[in-house]
PDB file of N, CA and C in Angstrom:
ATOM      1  N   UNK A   1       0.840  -1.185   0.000  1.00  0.00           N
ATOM      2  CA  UNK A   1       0.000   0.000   0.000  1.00  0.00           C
ATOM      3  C   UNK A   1       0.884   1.247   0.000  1.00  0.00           C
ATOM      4  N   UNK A   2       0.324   2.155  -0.599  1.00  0.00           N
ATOM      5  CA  UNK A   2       1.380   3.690  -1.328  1.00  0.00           C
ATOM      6  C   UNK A   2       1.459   4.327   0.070  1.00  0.00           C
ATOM      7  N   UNK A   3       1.936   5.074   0.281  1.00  0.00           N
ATOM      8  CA  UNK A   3       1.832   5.874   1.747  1.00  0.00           C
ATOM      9  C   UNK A   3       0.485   7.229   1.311  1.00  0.00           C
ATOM     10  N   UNK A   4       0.235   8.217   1.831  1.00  0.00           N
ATOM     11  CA  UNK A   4      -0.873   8.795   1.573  1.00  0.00           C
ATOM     12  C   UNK A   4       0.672  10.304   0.976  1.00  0.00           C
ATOM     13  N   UNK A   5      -0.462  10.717   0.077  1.00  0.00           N
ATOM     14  CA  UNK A   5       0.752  12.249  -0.409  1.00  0.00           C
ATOM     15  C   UNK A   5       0.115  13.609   0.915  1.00  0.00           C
ATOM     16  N   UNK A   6       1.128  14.466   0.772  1.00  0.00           N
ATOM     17  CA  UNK A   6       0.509  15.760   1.691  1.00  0.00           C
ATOM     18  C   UNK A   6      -0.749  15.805   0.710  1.00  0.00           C
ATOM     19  N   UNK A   7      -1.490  17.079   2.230  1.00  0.00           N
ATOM     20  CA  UNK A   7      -2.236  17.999   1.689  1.00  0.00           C
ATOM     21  C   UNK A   7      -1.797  19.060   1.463  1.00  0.00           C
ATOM     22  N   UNK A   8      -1.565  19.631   0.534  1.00  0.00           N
ATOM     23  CA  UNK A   8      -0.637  21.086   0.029  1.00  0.00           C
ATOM     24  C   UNK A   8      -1.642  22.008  -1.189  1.00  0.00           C
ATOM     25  N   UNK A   9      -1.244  23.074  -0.844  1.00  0.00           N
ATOM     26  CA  UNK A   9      -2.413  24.395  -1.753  1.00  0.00           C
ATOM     27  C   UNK A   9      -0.988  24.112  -3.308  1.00  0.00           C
ATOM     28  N   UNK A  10      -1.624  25.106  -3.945  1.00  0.00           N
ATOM     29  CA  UNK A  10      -1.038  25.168  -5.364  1.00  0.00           C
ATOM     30  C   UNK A  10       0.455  25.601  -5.357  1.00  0.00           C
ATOM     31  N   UNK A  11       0.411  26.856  -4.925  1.00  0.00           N
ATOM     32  CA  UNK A  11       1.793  27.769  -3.928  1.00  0.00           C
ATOM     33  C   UNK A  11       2.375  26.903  -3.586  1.00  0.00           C
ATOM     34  N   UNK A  12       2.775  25.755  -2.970  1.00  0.00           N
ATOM     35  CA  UNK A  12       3.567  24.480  -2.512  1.00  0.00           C
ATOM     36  C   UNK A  12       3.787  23.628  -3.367  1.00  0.00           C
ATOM     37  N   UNK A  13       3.052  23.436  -4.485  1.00  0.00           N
ATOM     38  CA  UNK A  13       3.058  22.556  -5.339  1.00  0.00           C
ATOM     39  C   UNK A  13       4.278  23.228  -6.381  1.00  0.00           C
ATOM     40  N   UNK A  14       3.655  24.552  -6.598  1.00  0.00           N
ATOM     41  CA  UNK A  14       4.579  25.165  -7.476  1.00  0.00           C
ATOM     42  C   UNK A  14       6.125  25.466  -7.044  1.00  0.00           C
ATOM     43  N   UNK A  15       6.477  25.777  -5.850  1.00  0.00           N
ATOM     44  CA  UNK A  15       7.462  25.331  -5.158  1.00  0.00           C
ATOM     45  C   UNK A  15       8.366  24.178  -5.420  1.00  0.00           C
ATOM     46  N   UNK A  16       7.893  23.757  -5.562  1.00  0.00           N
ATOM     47  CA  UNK A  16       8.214  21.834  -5.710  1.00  0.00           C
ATOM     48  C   UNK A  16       8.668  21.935  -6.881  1.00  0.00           C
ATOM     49  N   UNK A  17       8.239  22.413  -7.942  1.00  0.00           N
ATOM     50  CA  UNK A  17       7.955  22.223  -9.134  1.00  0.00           C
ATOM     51  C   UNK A  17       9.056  23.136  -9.704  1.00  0.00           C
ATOM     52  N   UNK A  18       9.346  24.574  -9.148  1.00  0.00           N
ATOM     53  CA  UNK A  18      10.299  24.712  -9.543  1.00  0.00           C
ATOM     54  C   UNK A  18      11.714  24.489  -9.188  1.00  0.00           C
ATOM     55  N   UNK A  19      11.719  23.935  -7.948  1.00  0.00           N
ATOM     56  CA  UNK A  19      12.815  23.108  -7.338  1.00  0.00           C
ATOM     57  C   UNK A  19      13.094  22.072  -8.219  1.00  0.00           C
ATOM     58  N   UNK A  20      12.688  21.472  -8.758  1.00  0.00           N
ATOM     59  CA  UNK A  20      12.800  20.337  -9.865  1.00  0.00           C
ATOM     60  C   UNK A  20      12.866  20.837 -11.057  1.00  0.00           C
ATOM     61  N   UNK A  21      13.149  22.084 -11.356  1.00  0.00           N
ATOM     62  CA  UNK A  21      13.298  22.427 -12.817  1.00  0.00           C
ATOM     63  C   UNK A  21      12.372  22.927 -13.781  1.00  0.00           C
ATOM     64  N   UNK A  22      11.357  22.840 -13.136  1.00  0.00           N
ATOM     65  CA  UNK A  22      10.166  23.570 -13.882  1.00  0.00           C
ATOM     66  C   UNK A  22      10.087  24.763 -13.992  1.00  0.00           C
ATOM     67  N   UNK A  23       9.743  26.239 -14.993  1.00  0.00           N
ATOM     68  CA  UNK A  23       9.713  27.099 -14.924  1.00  0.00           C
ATOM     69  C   UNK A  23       7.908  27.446 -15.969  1.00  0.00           C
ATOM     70  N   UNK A  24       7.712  28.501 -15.256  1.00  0.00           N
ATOM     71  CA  UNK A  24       6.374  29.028 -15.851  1.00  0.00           C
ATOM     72  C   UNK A  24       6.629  29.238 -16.767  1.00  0.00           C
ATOM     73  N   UNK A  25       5.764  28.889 -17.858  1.00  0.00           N
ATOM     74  CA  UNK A  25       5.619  28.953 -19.252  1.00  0.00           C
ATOM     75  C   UNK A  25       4.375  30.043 -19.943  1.00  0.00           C
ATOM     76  N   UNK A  26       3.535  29.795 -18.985  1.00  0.00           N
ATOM     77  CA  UNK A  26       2.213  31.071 -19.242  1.00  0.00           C
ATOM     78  C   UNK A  26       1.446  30.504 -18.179  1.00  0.00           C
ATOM     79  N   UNK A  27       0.233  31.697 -18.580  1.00  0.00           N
ATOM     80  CA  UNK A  27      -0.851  30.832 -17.758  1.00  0.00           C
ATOM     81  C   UNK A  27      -2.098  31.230 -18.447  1.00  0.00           C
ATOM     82  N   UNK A  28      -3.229  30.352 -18.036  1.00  0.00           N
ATOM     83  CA  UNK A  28      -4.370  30.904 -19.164  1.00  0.00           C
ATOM     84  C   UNK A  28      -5.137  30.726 -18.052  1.00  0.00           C
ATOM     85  N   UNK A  29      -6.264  31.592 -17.598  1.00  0.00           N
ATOM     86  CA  UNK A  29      -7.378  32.268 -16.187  1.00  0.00           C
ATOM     87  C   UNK A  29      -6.334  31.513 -15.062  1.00  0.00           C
ATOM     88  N   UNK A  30      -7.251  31.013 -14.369  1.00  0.00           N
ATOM     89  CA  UNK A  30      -6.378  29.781 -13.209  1.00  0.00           C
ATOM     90  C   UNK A  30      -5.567  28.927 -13.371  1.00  0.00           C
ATOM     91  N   UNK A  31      -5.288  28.641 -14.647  1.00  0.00           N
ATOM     92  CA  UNK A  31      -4.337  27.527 -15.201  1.00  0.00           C
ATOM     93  C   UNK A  31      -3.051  28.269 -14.853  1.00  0.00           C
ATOM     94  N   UNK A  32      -1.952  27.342 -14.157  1.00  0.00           N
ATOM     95  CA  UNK A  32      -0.367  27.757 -14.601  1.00  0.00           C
ATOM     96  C   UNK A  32       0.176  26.388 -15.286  1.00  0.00           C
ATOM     97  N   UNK A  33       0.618  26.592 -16.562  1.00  0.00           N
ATOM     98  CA  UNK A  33       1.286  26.150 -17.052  1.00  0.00           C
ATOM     99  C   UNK A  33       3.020  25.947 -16.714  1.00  0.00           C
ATOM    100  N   UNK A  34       3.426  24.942 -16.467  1.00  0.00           N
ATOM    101  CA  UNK A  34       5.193  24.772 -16.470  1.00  0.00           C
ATOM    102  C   UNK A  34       5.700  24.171 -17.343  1.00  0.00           C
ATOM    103  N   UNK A  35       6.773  24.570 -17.401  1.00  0.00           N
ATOM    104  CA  UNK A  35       7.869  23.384 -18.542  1.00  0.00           C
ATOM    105  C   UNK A  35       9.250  23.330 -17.686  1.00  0.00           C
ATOM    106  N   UNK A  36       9.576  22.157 -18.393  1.00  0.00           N
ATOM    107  CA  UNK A  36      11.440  22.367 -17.597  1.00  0.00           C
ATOM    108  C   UNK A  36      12.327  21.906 -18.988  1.00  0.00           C
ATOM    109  N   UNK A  37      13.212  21.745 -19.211  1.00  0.00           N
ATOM    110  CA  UNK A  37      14.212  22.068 -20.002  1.00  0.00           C
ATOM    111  C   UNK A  37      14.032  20.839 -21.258  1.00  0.00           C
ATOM    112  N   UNK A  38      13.376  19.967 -20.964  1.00  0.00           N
ATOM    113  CA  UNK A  38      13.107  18.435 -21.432  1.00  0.00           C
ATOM    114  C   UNK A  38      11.754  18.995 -22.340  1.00  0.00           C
ATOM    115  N   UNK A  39      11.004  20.144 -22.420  1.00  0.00           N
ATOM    116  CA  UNK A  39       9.734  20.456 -22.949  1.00  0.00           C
ATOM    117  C   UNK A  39       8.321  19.671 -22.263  1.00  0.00           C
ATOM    118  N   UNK A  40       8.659  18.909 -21.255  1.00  0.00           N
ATOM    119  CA  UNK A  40       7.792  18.330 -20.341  1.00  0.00           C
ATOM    120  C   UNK A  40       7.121  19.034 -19.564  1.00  0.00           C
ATOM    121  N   UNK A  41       5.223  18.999 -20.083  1.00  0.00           N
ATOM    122  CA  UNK A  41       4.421  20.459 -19.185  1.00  0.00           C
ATOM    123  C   UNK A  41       3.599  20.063 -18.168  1.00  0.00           C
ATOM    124  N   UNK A  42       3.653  20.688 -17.129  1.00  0.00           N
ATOM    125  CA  UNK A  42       2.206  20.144 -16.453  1.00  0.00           C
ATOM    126  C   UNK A  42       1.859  21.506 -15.965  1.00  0.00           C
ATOM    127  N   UNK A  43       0.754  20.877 -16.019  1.00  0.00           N
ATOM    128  CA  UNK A  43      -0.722  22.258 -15.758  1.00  0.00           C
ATOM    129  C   UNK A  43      -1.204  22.309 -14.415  1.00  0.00           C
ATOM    130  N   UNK A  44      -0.773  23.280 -13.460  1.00  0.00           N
ATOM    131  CA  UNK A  44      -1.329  23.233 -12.270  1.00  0.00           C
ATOM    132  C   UNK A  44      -2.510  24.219 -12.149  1.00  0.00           C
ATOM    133  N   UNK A  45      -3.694  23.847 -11.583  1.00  0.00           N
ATOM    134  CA  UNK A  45      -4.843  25.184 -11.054  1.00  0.00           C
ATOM    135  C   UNK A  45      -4.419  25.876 -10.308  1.00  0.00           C
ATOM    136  N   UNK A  46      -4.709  27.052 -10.240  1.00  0.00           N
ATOM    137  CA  UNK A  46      -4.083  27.617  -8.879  1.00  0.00           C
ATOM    138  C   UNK A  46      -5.611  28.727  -8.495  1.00  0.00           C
ATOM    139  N   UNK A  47      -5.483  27.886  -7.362  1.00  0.00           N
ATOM    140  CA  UNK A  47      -6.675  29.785  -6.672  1.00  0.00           C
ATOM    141  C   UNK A  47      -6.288  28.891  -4.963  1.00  0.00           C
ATOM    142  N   UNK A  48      -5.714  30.755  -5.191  1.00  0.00           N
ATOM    143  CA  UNK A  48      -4.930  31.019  -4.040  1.00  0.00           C
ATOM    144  C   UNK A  48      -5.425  30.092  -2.364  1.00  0.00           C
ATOM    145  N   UNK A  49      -4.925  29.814  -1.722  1.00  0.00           N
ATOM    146  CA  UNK A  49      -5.127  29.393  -0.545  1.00  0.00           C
ATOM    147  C   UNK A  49      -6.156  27.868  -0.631  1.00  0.00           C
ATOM    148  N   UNK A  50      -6.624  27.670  -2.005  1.00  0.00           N
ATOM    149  CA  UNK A  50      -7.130  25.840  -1.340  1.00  0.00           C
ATOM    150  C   UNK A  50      -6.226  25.059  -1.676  1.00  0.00           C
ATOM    151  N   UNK A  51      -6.489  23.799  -1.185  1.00  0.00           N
ATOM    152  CA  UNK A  51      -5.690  22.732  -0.816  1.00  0.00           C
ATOM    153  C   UNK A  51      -6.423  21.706  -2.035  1.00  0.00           C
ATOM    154  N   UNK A  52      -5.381  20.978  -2.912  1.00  0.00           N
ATOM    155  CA  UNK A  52      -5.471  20.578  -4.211  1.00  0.00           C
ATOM    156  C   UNK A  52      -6.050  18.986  -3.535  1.00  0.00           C
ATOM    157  N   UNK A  53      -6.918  18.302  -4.530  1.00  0.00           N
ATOM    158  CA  UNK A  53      -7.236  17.193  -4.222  1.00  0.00           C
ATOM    159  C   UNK A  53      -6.122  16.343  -4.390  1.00  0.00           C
ATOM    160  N   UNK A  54      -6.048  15.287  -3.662  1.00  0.00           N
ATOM    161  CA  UNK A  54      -5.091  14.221  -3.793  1.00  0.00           C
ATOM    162  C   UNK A  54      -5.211  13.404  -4.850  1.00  0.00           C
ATOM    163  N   UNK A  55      -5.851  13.166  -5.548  1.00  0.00           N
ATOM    164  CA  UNK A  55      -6.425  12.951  -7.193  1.00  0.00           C
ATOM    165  C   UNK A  55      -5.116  13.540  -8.103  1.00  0.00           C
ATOM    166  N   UNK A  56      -5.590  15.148  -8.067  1.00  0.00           N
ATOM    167  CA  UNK A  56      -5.090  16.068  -8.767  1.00  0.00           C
ATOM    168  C   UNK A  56      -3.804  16.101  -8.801  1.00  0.00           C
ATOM    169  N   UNK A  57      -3.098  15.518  -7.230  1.00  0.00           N
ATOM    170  CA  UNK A  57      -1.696  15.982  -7.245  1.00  0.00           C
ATOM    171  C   UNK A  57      -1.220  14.906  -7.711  1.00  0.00           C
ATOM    172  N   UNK A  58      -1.694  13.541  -7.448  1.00  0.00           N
ATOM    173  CA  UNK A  58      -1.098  12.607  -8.146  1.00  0.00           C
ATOM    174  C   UNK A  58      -0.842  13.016  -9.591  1.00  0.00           C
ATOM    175  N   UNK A  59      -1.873  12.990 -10.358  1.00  0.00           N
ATOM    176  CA  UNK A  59      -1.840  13.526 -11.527  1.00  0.00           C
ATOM    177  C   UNK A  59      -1.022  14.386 -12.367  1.00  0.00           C
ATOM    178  N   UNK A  60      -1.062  15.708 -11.327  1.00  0.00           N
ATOM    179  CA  UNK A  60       0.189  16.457 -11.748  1.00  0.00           C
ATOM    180  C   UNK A  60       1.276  15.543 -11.617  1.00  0.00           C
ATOM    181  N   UNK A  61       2.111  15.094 -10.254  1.00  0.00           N
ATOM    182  CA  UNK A  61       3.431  14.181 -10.349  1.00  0.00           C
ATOM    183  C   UNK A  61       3.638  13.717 -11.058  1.00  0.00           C
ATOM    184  N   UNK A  62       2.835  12.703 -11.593  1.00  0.00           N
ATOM    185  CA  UNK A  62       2.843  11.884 -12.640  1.00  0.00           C
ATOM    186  C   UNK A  62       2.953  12.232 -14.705  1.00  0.00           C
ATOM    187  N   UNK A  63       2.684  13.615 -14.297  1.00  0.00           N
ATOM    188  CA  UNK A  63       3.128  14.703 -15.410  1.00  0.00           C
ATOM    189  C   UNK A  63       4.346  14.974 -15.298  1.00  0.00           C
ATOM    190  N   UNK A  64       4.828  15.564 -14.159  1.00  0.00           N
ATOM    191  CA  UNK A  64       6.203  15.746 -13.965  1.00  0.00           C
ATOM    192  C   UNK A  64       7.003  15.131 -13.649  1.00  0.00           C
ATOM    193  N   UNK A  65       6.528  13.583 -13.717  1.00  0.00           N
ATOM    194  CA  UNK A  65       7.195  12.498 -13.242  1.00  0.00           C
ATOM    195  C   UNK A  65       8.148  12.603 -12.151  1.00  0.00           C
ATOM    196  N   UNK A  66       7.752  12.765 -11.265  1.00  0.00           N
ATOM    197  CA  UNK A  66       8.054  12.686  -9.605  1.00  0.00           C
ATOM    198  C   UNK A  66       7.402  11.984  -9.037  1.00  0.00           C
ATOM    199  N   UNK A  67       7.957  11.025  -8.026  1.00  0.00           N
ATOM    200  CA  UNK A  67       7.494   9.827  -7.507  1.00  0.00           C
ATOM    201  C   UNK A  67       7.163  10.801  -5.643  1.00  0.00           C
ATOM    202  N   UNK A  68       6.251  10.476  -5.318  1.00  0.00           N
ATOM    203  CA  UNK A  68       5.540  10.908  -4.025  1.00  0.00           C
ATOM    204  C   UNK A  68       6.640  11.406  -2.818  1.00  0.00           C
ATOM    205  N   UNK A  69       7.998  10.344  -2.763  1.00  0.00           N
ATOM    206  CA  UNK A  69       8.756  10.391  -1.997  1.00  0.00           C
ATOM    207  C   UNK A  69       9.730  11.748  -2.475  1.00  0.00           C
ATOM    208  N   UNK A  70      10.085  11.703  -3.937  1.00  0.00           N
ATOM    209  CA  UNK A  70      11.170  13.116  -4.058  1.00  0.00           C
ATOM    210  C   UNK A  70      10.308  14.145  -4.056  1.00  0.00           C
ATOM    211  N   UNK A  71       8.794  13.940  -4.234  1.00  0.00           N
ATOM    212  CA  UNK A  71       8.064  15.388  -3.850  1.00  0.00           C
ATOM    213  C   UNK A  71       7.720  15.798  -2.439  1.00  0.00           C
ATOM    214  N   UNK A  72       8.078  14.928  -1.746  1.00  0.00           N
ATOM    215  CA  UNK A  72       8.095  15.009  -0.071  1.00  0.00           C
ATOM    216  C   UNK A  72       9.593  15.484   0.154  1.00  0.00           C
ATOM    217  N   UNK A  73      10.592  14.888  -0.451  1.00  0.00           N
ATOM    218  CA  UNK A  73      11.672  15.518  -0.465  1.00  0.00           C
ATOM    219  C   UNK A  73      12.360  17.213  -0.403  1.00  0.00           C
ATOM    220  N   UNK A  74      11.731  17.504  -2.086  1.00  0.00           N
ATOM    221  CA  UNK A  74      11.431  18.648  -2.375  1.00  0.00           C
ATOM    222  C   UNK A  74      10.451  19.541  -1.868  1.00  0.00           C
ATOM    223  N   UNK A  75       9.623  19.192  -0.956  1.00  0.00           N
ATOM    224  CA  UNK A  75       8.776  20.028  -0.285  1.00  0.00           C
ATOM    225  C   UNK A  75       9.585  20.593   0.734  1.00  0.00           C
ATOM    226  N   UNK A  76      10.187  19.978   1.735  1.00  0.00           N
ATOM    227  CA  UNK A  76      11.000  20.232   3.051  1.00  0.00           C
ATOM    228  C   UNK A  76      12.129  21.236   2.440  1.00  0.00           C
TER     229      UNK A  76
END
């Protein structure tokens, strides 16, 4: 059984995200778009201060191919 991921708002996610190489690419209304150097994008929602479903974040990771543990990593 997987361990459970945080609960983390968008702001943390994006954090993460650019710790790993991702940089904003645009954004379209709530959408932020990233890329990192590989042309690999993932699309995070962002409105400010909620906390992203655990669905969602899998999802994103799995865009940015980060495994649960180096995004716990990269969070700290």
């Amino acid at each position: 059984m997987s361990e459970k991921l945080p609960r983390v708002t968008a702001d943390k996610v994006i954090k993460v995200l650019e710790r790993a190489g991702f940089a904003l690419a645009r954004q379209s209304g709530s959408h932020k778009i990233y890329k990192n150097d590989e042309g690999v994008r993932v699309t995070v929602p962002y409105h400010s201060g909620k906390i992203l479903h655990p669905k969602l974040l899998k999802s994103i990771l799995r865009d940015a191919d980060l495994t649960a543990d180096q995004f716990k990593e990269l969070l700290n």
